[in-house]
C-alpha atoms as a PDB file:
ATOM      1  CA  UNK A   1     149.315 108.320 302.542  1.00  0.00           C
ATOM      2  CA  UNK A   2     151.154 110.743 304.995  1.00  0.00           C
ATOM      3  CA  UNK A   3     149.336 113.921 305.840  1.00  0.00           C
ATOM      4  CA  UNK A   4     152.422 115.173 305.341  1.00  0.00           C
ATOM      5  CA  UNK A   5     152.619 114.588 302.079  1.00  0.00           C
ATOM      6  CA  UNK A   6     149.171 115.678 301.181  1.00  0.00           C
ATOM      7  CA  UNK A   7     149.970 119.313 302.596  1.00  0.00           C
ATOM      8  CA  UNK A   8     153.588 118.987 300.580  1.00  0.00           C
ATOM      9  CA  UNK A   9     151.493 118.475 297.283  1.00  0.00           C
ATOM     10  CA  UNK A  10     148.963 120.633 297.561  1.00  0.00           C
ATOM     11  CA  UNK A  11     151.656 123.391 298.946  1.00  0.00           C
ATOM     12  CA  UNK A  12     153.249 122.802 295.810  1.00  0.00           C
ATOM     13  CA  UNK A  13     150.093 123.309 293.747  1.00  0.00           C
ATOM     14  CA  UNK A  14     149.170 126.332 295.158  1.00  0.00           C
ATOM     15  CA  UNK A  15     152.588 127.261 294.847  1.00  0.00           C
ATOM     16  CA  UNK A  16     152.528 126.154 291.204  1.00  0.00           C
ATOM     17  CA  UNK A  17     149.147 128.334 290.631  1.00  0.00           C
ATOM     18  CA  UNK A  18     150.255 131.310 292.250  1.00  0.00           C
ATOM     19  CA  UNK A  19     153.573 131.785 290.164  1.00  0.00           C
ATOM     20  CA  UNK A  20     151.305 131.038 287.107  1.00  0.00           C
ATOM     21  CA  UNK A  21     148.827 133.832 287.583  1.00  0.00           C
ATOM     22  CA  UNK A  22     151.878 136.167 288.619  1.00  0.00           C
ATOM     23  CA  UNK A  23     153.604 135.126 285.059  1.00  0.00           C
ATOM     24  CA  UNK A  24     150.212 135.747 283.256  1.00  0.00           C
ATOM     25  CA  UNK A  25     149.187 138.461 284.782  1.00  0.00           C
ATOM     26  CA  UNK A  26     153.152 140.407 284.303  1.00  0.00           C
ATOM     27  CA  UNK A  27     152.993 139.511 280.671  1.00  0.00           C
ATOM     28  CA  UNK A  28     149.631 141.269 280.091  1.00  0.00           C
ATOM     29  CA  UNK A  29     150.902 144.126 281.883  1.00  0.00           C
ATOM     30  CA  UNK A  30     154.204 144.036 279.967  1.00  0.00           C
ATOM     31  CA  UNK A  31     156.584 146.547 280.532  1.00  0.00           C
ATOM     32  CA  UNK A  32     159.247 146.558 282.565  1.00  0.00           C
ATOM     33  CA  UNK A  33     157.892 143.456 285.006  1.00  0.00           C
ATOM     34  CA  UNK A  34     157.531 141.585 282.488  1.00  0.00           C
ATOM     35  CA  UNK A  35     160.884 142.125 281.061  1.00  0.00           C
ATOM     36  CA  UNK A  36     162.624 141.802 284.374  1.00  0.00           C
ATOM     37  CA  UNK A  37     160.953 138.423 285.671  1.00  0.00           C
ATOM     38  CA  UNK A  38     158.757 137.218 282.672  1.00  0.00           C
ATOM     39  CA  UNK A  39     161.751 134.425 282.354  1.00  0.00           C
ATOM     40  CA  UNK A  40     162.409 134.226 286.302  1.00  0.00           C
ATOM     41  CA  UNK A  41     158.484 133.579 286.783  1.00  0.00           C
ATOM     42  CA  UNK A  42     158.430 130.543 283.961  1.00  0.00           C
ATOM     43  CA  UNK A  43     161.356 128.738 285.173  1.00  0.00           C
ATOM     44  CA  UNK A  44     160.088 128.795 288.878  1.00  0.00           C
ATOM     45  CA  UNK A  45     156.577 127.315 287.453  1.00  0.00           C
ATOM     46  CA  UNK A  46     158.122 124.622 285.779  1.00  0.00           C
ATOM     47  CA  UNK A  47     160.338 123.596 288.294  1.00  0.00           C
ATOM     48  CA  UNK A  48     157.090 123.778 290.788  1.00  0.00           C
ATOM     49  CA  UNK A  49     155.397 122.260 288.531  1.00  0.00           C
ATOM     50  CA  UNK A  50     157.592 119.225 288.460  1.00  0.00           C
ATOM     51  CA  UNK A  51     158.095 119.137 292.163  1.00  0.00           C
ATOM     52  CA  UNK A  52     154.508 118.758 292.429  1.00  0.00           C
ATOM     53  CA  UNK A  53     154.398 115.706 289.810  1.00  0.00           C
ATOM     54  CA  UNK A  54     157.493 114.387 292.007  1.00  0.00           C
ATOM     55  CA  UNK A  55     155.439 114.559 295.480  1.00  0.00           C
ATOM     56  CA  UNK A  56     152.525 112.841 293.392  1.00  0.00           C
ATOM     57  CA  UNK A  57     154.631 109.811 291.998  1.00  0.00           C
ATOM     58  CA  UNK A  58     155.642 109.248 295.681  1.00  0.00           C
ATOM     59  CA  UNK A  59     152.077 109.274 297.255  1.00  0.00           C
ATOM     60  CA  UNK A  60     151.274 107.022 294.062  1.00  0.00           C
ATOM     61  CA  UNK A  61     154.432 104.134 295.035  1.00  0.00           C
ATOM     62  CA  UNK A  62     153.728 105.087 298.785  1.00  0.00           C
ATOM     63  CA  UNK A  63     149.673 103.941 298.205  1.00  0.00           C
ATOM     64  CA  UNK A  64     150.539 100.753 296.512  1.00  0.00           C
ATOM     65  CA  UNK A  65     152.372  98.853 299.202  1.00  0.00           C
END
């Protein structure tokens, strides 16, 4: 597996985790964050979240052969 690919994934986890705890922590403030990027913060997760499924299919293939 590329070492490039290993920092891609776990950039994207971190990525992932950090946009989580942002969403969490804006809709226990509530207020006005939350009403301004509560949506903005879950669509970024889910999409990171997916990249991050994406770069480990591809190391999974990439391992095989």
């Amino acid at each position: 597996m590329s070492g490039f690919l290993v920092f891609l994934m776990i950039l994207a986890m971190v990525a992932t985790l950090a946009v989580l705890v942002m969403g969490l922590f804006g809709m226990a403030r509530g207020g006005d964050f939350n009403a301004k990027y509560g949506n903005r913060l879950m669509w970024w997760r889910v999409r990171l979240q997916i990249l991050a499924l994406v770069l480990f299919t591809l190391a999974f293939l990439t391992s095989q052969a």
